[in-house]
Protein backbone atom coordinates (compact mmCIF):
# COMPACT_ATOMS: atom_id res chain seq x y z
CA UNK A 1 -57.13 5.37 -162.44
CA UNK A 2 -55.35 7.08 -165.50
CA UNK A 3 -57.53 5.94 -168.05
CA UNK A 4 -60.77 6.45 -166.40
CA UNK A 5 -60.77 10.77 -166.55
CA UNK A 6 -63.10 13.58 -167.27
CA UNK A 7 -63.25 14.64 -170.87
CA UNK A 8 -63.42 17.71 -172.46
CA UNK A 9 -65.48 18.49 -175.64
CA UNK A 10 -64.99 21.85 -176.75
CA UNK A 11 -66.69 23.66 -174.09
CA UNK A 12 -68.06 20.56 -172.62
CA UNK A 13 -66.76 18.37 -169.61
CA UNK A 14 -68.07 15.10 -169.60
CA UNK A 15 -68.09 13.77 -165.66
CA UNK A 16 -66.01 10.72 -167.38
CA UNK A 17 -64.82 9.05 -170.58
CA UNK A 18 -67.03 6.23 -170.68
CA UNK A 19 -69.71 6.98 -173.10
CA UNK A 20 -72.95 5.26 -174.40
CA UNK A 21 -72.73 4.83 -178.49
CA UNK A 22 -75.85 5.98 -180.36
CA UNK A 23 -77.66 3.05 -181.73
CA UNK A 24 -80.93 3.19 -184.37
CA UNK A 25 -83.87 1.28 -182.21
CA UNK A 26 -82.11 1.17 -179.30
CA UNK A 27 -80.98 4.43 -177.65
CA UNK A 28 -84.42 5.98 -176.67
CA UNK A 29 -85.26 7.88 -174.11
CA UNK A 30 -86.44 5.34 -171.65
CA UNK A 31 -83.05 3.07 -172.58
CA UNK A 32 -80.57 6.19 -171.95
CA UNK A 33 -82.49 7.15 -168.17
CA UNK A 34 -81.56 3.28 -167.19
CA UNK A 35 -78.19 3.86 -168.36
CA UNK A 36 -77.85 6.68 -166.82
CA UNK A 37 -78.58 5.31 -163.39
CA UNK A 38 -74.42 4.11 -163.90
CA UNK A 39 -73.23 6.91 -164.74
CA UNK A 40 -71.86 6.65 -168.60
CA UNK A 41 -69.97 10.44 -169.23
CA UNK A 42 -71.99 11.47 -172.00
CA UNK A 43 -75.31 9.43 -174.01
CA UNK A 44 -76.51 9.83 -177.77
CA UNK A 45 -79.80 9.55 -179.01
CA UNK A 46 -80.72 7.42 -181.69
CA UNK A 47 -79.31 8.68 -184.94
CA UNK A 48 -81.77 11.24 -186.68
CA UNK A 49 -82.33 12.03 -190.23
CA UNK A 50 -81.34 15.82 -191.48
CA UNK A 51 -84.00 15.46 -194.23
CA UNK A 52 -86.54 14.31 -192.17
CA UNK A 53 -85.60 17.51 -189.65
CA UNK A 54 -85.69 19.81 -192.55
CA UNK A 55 -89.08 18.97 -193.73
CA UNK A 56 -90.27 18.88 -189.95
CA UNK A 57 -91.21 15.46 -189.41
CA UNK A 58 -92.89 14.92 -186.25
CA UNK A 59 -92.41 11.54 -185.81
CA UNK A 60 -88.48 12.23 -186.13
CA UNK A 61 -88.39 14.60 -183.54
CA UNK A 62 -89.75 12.42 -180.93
CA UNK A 63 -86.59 10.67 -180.84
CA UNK A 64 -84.96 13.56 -179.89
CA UNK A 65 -87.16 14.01 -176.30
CA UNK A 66 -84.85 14.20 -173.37
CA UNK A 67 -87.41 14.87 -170.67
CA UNK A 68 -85.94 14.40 -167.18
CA UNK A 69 -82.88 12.86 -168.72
CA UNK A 70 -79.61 13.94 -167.02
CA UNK A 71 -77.08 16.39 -169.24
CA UNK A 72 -74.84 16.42 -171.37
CA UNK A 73 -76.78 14.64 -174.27
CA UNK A 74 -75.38 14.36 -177.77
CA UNK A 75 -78.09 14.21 -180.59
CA UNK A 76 -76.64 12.37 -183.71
CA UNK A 77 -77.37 13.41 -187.35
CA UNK A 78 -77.28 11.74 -190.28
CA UNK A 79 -77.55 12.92 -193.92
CA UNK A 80 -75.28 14.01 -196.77
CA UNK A 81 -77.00 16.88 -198.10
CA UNK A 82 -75.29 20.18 -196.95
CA UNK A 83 -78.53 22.63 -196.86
CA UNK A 84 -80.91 19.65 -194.97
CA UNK A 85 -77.83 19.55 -192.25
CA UNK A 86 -77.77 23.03 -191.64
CA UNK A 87 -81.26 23.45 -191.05
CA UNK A 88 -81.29 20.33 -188.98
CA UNK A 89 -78.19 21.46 -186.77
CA UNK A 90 -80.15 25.03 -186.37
CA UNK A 91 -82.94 22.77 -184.81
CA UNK A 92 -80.80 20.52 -182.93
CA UNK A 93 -79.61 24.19 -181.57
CA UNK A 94 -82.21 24.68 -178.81
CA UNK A 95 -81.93 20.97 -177.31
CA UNK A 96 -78.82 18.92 -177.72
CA UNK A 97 -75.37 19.75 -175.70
CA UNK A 98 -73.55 18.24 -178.19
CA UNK A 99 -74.14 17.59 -182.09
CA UNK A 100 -72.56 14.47 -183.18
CA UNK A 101 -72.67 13.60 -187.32
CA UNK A 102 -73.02 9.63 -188.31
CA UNK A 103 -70.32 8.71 -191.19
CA UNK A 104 -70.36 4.74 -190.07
CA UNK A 105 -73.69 3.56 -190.37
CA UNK A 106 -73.89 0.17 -192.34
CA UNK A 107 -77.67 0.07 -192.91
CA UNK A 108 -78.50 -0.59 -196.80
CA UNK A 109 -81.59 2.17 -196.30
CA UNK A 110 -78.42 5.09 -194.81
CA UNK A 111 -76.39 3.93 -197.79
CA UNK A 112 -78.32 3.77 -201.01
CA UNK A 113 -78.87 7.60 -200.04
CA UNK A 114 -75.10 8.37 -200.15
CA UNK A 115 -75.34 8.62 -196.35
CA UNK A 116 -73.98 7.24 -193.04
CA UNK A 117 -70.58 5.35 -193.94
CA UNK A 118 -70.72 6.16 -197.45
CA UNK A 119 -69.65 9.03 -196.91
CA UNK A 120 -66.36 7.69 -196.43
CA UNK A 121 -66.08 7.42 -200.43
CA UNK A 122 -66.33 10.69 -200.66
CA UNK A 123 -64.28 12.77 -198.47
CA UNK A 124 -64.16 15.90 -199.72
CA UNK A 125 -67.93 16.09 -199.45
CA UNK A 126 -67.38 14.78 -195.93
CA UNK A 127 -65.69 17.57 -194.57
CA UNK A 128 -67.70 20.15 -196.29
CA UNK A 129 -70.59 18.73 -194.17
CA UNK A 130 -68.62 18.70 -191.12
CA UNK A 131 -67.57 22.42 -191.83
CA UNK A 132 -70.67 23.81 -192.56
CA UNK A 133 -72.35 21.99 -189.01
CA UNK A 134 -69.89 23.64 -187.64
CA UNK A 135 -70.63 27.02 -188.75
CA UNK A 136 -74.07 26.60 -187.97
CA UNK A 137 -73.75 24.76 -184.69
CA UNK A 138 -74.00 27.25 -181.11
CA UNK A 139 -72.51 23.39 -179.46
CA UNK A 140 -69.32 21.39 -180.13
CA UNK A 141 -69.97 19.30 -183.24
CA UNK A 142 -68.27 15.70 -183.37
CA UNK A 143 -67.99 12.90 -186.23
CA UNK A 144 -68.43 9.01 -185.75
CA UNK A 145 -67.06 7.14 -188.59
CA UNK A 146 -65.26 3.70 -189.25
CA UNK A 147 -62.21 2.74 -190.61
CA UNK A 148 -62.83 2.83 -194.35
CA UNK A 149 -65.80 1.59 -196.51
CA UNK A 150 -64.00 -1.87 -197.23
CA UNK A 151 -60.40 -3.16 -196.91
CA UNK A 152 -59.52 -1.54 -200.35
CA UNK A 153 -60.07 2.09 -198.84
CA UNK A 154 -59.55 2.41 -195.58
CA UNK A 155 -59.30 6.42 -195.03
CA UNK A 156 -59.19 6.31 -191.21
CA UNK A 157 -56.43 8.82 -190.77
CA UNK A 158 -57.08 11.12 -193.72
CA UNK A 159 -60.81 11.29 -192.32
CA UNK A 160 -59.36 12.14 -188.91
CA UNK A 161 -57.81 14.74 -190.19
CA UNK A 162 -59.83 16.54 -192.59
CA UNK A 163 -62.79 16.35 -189.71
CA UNK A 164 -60.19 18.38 -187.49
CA UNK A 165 -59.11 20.58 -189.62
CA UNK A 166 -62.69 21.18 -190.24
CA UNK A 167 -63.25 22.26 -186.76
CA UNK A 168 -64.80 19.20 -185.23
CA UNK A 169 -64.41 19.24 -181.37
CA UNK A 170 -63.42 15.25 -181.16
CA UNK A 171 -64.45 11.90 -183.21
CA UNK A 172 -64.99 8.79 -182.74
CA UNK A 173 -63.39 5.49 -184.74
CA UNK A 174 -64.95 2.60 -184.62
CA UNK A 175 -62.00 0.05 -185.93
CA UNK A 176 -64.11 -1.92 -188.79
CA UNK A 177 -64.65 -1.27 -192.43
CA UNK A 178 -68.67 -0.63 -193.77
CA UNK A 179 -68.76 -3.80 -195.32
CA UNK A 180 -67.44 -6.15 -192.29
CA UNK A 181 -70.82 -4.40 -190.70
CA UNK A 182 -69.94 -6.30 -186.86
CA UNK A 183 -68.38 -8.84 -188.35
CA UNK A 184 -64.48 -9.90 -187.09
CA UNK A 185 -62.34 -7.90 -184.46
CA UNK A 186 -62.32 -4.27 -184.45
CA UNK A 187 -58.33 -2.95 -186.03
CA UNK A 188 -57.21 -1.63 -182.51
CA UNK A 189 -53.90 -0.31 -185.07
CA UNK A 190 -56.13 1.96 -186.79
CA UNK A 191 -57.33 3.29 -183.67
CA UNK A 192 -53.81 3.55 -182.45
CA UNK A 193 -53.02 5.62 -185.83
CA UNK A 194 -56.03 7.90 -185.86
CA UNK A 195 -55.02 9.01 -182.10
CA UNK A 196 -51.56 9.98 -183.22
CA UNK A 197 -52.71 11.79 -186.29
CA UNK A 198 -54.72 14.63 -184.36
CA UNK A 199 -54.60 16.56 -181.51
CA UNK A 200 -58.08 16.59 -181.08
CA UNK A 201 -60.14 13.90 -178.25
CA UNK A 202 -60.30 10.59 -180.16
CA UNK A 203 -62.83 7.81 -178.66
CA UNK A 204 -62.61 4.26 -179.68
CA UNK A 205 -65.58 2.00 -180.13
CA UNK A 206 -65.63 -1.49 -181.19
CA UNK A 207 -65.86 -4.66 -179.32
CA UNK A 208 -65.80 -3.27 -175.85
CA UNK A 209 -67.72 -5.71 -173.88
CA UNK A 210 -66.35 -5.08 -169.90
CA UNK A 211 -63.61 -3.84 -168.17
CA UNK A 212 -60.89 -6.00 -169.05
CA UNK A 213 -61.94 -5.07 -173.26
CA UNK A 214 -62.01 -1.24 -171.83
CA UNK A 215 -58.71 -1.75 -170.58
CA UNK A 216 -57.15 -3.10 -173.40
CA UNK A 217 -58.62 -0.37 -175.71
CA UNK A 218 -56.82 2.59 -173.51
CA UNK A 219 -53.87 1.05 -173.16
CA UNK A 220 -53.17 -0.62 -176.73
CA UNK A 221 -54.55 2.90 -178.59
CA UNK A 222 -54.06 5.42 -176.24
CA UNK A 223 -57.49 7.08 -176.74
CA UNK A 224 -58.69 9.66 -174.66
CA UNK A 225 -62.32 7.80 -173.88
CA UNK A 226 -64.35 4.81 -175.56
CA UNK A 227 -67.80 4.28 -176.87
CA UNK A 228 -69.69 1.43 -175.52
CA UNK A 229 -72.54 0.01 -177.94
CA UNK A 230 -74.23 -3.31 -178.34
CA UNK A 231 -72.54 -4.59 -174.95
CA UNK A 232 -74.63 -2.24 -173.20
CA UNK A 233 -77.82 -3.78 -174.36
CA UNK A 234 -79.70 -5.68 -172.02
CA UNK A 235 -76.58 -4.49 -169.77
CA UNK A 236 -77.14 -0.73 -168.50
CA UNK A 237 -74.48 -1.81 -165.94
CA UNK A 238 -71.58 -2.30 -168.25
CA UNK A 239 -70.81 1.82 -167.72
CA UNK A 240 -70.24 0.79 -163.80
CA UNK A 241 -68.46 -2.17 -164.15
CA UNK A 242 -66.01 -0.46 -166.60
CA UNK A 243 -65.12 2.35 -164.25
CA UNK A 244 -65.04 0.16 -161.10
CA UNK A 245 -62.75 -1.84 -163.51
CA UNK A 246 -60.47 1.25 -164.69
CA UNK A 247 -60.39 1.99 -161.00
CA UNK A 248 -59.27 -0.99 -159.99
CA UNK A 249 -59.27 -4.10 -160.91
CA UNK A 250 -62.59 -4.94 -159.05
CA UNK A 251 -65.73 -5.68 -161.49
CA UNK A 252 -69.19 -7.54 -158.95
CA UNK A 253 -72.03 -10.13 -160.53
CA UNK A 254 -75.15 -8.23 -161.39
CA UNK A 255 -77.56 -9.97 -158.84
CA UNK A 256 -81.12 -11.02 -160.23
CA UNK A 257 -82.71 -8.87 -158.21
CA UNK A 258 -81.61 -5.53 -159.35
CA UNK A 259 -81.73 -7.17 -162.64
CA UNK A 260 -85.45 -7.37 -162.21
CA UNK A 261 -85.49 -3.90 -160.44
CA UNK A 262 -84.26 -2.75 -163.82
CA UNK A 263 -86.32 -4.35 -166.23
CA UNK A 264 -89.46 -3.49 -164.47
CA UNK A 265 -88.23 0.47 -163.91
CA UNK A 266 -87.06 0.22 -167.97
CA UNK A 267 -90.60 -1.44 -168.84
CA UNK A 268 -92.43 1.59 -166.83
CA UNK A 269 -90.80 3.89 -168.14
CA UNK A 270 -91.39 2.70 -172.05
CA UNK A 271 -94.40 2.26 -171.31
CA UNK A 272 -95.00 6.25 -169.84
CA UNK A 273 -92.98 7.51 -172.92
CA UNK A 274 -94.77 5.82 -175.66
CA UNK A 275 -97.86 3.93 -174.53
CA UNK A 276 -98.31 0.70 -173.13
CA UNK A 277 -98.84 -1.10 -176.76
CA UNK A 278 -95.42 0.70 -178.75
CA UNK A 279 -94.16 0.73 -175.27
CA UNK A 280 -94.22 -3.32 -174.68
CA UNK A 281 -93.57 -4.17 -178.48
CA UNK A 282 -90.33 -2.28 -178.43
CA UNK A 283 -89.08 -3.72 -174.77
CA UNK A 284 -88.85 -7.07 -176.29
CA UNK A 285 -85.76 -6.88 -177.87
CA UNK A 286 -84.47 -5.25 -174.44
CA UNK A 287 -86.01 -7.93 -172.90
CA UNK A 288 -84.93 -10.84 -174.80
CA UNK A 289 -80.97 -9.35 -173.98
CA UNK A 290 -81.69 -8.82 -170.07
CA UNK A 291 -82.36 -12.31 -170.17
CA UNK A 292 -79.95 -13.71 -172.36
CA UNK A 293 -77.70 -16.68 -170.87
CA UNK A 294 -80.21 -17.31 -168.19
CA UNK A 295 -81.55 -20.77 -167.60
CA UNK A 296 -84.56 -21.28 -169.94
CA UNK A 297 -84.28 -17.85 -171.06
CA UNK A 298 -85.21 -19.07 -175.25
CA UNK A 299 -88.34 -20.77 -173.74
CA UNK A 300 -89.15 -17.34 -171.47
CA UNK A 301 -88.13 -14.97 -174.88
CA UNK A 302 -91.07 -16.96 -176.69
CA UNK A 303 -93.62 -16.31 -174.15
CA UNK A 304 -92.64 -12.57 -173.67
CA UNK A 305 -93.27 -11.70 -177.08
CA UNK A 306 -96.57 -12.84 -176.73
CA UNK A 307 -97.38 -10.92 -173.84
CA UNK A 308 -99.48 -7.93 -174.44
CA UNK A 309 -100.33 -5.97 -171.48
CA UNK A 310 -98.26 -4.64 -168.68
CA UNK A 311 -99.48 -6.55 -165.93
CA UNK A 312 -99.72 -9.74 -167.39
CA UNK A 313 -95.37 -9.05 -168.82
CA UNK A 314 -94.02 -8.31 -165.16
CA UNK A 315 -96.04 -10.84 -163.49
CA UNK A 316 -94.38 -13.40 -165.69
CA UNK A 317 -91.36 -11.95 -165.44
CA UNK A 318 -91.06 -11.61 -161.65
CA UNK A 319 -92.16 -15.51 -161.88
CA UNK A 320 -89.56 -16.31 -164.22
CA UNK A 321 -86.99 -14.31 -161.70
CA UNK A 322 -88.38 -16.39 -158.68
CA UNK A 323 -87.75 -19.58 -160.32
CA UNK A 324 -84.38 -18.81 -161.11
């Protein structure tokens, strides 16, 4: 039971330390309420784009709708121009519990603008950012970065602590370098380093993929709480298995009935949220991981991403269930 803890951040308690990663595409609205349903201690939106907050996009600040979701959220920014992340953090202001800034996104497109991990080259810029949300944030600000930007600079530590002494509330590590993208094991040593180097919370994120990966996160680094990302896809109950884990050891098989349960509850409400044609487009990639590993699941993938119109996707899919 000692790893598995509430977590304070700044003036925030998170109910535990098991937390859902941001992730571009993925971490929408109707994707964080099913993931909510087991209880993760805190969930981030998709990342957002300062510029595209400072020039008022309206298609940007969709991603940031959290009706009827539970609370805390964190709302992740990304961007490397100082005046576009003030204005954006003044906006994220009125709606987000929790501000978190992206300094490890891979994506060429974050990148070639200087943003995301690239920031990592550059860290005196990085913790002017950090400072200035900061300033400008009314909620505890936090930074998710990686280990370096390759093996030839990895800044881990001195990150860790200029985002401290910058006032950031806690930060997250995940343990690979920009260009290994998800490539290889995450450096559980780095992790282990970064913790020791601040007194602030430190999360770890990389590779954790169940309980027994949870476990060995906590007690190799010593990290006050992880981030669970791409495990979580098609998986919503990863956040309960981890704590009955952490609590135990005790982890149960997902049955293919509440796996159903959930896909049909995750396709209504993506289809509510954004309309039954964006809604049914974007659930295939959900989809296509629900059902990953199950018996003729490539054959069942092809036909789903066919499929057009609500009735016509569950029917098939509560066939395809029946069959099983």
């Amino acid at each position: 039971m000692r790893y598995l803890h509430k977590l304070k951040i700044g003036n925030i308690e998170l109910e535990n330390n098991i937390i859902l990663a941001p992730m571009a595409g993925i971490t929408d609205l109707p994707f964080r309420i099913i993931c909510e349903k087991y209880n993760p201690g805190l969930v981030s939106t998709e990342m957002v784009s300062a510029k595209a907050l400072y020039y008022n996009d309206e298609k940007t600040k969709l991603l940031l709708n959290t009706k009827n979701e539970k609370r805390p959220i964190s709302m992740q920014l990304f961007g490397s121009d100082i005046e576009s992340m003030k204005i954006a953090t003044r906006y994220l202001n009125d709606i987000a519990d929790i501000i978190d800034i992206n300094m490890g996104c891979p994506a060429p497109k974050v990148v070639k603008n200087g943003d995301g991990s690239k920031l990592l080259l550059d860290l005196k810029l990085a913790g002017d950012i950090v400072s200035a949300v900061v300033k400008e944030s009314k909620h505890p600000v936090t930074v998710k970065f990686r280990k370096g930007w390759d093996e030839e600079t990895i800044v881990a530590e001195e990150a860790a602590k200029i985002f401290e002494q910058a006032g950031a509330s806690a930060i997250t590590i995940h343990g690979r370098t920009r260009t290994q993208y998800y490539s290889g094991n995450t450096d559980l040593d780095i992790i282990k380093i970064v913790k020791e180097a601040v007194k602030i919370p430190v999360i770890g994120n990389g590779d954790i993929k169940d309980g027994a990966s949870a476990l060995k996160m906590f007690e190799y680094t010593g990290v006050d709480g992880i981030m669970v990302g791409r495990a979580s896809i098609g998986n919503p109950y990863i956040f309960k298995e981890i704590q009955d884990y952490l609590s135990g050891p005790k982890s149960r098989n997902v049955t293919n009935k509440e796996k159903l349960d959930t896909i049909l509850e995750h396709i209504k409400l993506a289809i509510e949220i954004k309309g039954e044609n964006i809604g049914i487009k974007e659930m295939r990639k959900h989809l296509s991981a629900y059902i990953k590993g199950l018996p003729k699941s490539a054959e069942a993938r092809e036909k789903i991403n066919k499929i057009e119109n609500r009735e016509e996707l569950e029917g098939y899919l509560k066939e395809y269930f029946r069959n099983l």
